[in-house]
Protein backbone atom coordinates (compact mmCIF):
# COMPACT_ATOMS: atom_id res chain seq x y z
CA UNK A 1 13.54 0.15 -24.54
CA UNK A 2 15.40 3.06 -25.14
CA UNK A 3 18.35 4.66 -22.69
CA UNK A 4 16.00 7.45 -22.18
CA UNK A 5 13.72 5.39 -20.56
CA UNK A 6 15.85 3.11 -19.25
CA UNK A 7 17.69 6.30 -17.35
CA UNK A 8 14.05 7.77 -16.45
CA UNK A 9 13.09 4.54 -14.50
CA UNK A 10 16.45 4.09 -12.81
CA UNK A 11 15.61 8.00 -11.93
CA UNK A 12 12.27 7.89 -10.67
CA UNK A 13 12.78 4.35 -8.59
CA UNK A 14 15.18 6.14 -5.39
CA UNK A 15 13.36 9.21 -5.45
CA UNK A 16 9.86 6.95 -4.87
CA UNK A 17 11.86 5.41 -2.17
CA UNK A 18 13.68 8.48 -1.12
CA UNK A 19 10.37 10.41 -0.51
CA UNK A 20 8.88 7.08 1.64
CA UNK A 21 12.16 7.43 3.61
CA UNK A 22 12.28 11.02 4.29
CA UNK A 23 8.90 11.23 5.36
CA UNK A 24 9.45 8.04 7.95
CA UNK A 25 12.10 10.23 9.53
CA UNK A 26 9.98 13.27 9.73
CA UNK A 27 7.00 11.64 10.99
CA UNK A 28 9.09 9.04 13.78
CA UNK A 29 8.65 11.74 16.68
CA UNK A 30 4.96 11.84 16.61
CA UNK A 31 4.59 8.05 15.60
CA UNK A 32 6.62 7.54 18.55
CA UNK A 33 4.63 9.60 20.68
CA UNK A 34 0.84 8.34 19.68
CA UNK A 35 2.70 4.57 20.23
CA UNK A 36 4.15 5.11 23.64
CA UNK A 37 0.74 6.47 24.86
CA UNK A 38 -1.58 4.30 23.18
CA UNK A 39 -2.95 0.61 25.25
CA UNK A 40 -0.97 -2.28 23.99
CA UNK A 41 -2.30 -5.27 25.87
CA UNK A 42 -2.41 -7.88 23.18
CA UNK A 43 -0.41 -8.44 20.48
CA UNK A 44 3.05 -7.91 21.64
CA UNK A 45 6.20 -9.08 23.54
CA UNK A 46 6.21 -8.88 27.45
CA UNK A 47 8.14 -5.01 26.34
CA UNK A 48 4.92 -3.48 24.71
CA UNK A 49 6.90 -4.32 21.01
CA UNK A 50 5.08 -6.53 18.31
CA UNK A 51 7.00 -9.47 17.23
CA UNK A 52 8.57 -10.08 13.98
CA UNK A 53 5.85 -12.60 12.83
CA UNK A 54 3.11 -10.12 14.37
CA UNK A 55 0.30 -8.85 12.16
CA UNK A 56 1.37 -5.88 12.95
CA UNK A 57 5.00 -6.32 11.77
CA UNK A 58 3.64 -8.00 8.61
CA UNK A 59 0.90 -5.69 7.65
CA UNK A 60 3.68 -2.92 8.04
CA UNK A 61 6.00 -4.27 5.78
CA UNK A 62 3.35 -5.70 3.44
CA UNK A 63 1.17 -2.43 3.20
CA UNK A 64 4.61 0.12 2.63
CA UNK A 65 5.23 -2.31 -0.23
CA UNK A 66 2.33 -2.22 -1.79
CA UNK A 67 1.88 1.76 -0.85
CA UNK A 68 5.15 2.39 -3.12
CA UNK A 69 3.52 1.20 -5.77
CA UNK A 70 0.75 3.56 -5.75
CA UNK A 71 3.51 6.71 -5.60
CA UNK A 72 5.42 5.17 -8.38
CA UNK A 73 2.34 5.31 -10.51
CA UNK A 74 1.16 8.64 -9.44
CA UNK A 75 4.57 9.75 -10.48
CA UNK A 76 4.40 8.43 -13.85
CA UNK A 77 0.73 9.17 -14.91
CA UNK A 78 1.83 12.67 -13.97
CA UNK A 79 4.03 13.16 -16.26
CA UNK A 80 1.92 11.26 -19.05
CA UNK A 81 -0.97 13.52 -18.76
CA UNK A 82 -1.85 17.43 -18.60
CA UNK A 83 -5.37 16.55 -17.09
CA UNK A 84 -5.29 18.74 -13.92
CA UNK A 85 -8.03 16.67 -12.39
CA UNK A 86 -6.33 13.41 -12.89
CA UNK A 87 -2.92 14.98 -12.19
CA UNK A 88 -4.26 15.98 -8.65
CA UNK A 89 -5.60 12.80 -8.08
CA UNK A 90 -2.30 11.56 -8.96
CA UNK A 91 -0.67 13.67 -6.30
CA UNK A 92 -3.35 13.48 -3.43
CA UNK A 93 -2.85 9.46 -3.42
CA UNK A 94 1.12 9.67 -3.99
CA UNK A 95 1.23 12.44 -1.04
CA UNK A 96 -0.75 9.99 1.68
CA UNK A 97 0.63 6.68 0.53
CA UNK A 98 4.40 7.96 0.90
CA UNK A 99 3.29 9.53 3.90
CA UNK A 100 1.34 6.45 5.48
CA UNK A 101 4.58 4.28 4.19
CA UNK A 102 6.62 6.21 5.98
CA UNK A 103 4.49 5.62 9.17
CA UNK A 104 4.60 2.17 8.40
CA UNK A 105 8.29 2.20 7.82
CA UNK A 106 9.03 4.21 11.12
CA UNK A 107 7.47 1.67 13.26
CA UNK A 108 9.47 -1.15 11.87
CA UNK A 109 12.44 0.99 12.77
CA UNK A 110 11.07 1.80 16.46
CA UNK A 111 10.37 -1.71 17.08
CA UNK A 112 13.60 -2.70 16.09
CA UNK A 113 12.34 -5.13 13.23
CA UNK A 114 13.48 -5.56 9.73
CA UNK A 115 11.58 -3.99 6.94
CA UNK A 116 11.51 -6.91 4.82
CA UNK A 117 11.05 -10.49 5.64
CA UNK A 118 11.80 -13.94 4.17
CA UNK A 119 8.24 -15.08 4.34
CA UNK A 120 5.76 -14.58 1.42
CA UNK A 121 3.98 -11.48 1.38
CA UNK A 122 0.43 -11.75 3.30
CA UNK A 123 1.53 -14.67 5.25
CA UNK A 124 0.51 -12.59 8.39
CA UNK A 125 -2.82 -12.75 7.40
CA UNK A 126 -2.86 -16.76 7.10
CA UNK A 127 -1.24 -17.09 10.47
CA UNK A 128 -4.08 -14.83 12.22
CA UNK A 129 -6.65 -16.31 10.34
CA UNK A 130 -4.78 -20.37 11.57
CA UNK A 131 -5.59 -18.94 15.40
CA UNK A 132 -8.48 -17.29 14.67
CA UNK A 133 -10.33 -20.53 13.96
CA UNK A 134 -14.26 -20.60 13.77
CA UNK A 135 -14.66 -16.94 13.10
CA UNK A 136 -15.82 -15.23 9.85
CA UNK A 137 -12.75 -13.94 7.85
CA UNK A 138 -14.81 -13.11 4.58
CA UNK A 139 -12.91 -10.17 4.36
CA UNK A 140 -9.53 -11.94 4.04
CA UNK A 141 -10.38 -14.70 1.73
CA UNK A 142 -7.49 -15.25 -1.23
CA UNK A 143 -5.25 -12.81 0.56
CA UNK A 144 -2.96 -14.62 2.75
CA UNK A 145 0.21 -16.00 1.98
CA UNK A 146 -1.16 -19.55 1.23
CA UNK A 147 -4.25 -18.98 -0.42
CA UNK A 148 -5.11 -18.53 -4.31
CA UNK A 149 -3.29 -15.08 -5.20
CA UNK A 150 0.35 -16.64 -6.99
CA UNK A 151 2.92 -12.99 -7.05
CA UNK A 152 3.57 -12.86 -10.92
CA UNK A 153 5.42 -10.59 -13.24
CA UNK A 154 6.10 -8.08 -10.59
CA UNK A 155 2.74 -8.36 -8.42
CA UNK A 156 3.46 -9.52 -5.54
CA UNK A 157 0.38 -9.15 -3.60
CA UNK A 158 -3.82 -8.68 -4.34
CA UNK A 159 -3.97 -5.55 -6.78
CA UNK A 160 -0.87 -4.66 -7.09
CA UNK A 161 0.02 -3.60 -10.99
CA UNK A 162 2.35 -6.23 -13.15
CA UNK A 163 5.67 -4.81 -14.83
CA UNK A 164 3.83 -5.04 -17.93
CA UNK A 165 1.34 -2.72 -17.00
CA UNK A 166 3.07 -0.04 -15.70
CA UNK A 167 5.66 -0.15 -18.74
CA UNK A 168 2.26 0.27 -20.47
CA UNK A 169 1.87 2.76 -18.70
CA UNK A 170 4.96 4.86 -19.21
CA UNK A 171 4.23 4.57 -22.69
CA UNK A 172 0.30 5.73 -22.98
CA UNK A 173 0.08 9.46 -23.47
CA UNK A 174 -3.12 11.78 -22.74
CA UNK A 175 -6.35 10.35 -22.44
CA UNK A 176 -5.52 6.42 -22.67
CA UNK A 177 -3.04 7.35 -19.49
CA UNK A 178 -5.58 8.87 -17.68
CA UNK A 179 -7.86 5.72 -18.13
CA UNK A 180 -5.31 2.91 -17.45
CA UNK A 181 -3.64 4.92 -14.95
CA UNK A 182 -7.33 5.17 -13.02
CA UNK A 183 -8.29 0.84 -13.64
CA UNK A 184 -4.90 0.17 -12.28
CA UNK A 185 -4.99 2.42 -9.16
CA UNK A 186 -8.83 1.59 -8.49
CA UNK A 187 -7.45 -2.35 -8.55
CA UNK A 188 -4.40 -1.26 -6.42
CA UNK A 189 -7.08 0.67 -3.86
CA UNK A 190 -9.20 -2.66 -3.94
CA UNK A 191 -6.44 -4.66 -2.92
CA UNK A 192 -5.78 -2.12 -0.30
CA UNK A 193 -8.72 -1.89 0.92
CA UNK A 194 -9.02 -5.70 1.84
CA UNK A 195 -5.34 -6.00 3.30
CA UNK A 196 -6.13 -3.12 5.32
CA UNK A 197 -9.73 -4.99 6.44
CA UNK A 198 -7.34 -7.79 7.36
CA UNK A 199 -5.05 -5.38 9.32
CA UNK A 200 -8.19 -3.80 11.32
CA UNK A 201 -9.50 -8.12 12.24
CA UNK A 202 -5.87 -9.07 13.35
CA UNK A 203 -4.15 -5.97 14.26
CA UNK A 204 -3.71 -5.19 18.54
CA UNK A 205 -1.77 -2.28 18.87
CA UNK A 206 -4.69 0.29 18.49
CA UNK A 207 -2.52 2.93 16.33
CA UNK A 208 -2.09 0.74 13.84
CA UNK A 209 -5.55 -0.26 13.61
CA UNK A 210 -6.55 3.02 13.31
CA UNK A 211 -4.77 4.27 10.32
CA UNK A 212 -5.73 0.72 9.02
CA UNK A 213 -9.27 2.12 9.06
CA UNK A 214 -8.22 5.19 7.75
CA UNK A 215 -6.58 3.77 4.72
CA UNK A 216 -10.20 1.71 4.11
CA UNK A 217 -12.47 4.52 4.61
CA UNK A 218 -9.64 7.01 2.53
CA UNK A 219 -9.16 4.46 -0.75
CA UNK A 220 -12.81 3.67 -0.77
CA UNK A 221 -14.03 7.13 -0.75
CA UNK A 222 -11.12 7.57 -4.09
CA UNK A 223 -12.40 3.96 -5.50
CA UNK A 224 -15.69 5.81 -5.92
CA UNK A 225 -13.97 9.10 -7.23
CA UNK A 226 -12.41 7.01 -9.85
CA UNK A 227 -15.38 5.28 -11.10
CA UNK A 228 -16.48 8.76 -11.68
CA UNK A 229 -13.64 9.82 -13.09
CA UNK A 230 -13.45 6.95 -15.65
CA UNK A 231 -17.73 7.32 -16.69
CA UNK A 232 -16.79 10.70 -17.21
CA UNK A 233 -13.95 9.21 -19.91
CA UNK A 234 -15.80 6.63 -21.38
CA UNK A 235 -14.83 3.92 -19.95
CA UNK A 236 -15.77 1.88 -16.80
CA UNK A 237 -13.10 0.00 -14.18
C-alpha cells in the first residue's frame, strides 16, 4: 500500500465518524423531544430509560456500527466513479445512514449508556429471542450473537463488507466500482434490513421502532434500485 493511500484512509476514517457525530448533536433536541413524548411502558427501567442490555440499547449501538459502514463506502465509491447516477446513490444512502447514526448515537448519549459494549455484536437479538420463547423469529434467524454468522476480517455483523473488499474497493476505478460498490451495499442493505426486522419484533420504546421500520421500508425500496442499477451494468447482485 502506498503512503498515499495509507494517508487517504487515515483521512477519510474521522471525517466518516466526524459527520455521524455532528449530526447526533444537531439532531439530540428533536430526538429528545419525540422521546420524552412518546409511550414507554415496556422495555425500560422504572425512569422511562432502556437498560444497557435492552434491545433498544443494543440495536442502537449495533445498527450506528453497521450504518458507518455504509457512509464509508459511499465516500469511497464517490470518488472512484464519475457516474452521476451511482454517485447520487452514493450520497442519498451516506446522507440518511450518518443521519439515522447519529439518531442512534444521540439516544445512547440521552440515556446515559455507553456507545459500545463488551458483548458480541447482535447479542441483543439472542437475548429477546431466549424470552421470547415459542414465537416465530424467522426474521432473526443467524443474526444474533450466538448463532451461525462468525465476525471475520473486519465484518463484524450480517452484511457488513470485509477489509478486503473495501480495499478492493478503493482500488476499482469506473465501471467495476460502480458494480462492486452496488453488490456490497445491496448485501450491507440486506443485512440491514433483517437487524432492523429484529429491532421492530423486540424493540418497546415506539420511536425507535419506528425509524426501525423506516430503515426496512427505506433500504428495501434502494435494494430494488440497485438490482436495477446493476441489470442496467451487466451484472446481477
Amino acid at each position: 500500500m502506498s503512503d498515499g493511500t495509507a494517508v487517504g484512509r487515515a483521512a477519510r476514517q474521522p471525517l466518516v465518524a466526524g459527520i455521524a457525530a455532528a449530526l447526533a448533536l444537531l439532531t439530540l433536541v428533536a430526538v429528545a423531544v419525540l422521546w420524552l413524548t412518546s409511550d414507554r411502558s415496556e422495555g425500560t427501567t422504572d425512569t422511562g430509560t432502556p437498560k444497557d442490555t435492552s434491545a433498544e440499547a443494543g440495536f442502537a449501538r449495533d445498527m450506528s456500527v453497521h450504518h458507518q459502514q455504509a457512509v464509508e463506502m459511499s465516500f469511497i465509491v464517490r470518488d472512484r466513479t464519475g457516474d452521476d447516477e451511482v454517485r447520487r446513490l452514493a450520497f442519498d444512502i451516506a446522507s440518511t445512514q450518518a443521519t439515522q447514526s447519529g439518531m442512534l448515537q444521540g439516544w445512547l448519549d440521552m440515556w446515559g449508556l455507553d456507545k459500545t459494549s463488551e458483548d458480541p455484536p447482535m447479542t441483543w437479538m439472542k437475548n429477546g429471542m431466549d424470552g421470547m420463547e415459542g414465537m416465530d423469529h424467522g426474521s432473526m434467524k443467524g443474526m444474533d450473537g450466538g448463532g451461525t454468522y462468525k465476525p471475520h476480517d473486519g465484518s463484524l455483523m450480517p452484511g457488513m463488507a470485509t477489509n478486503t473488499q473495501l480495499d478492493a474497493l478503493r482500488k476499482a476505478k469506473g465501471k467495476a466500482a460502480e458494480v462492486l460498490y452496488l453488490k456490497l451495499m445491496t448485501a450491507h442493505h440486506k443485512g440491514g434490513v433483517e437487524m432492523a426486522k429484529g429491532a421492530v419484533e423486540l424493540v418497546k420504546d415506539p420511536t425507535e421502532k419506528h425509524l426501525a421500520t423506516t430503515m426496512v421500508q427505506g433500504q428495501q425500496s434502494e435494494i430494488q434500485l440497485m438490482a436495477d442499477m446493476l441489470k442496467a451494468r451487466g451484472a446481477s447482485s
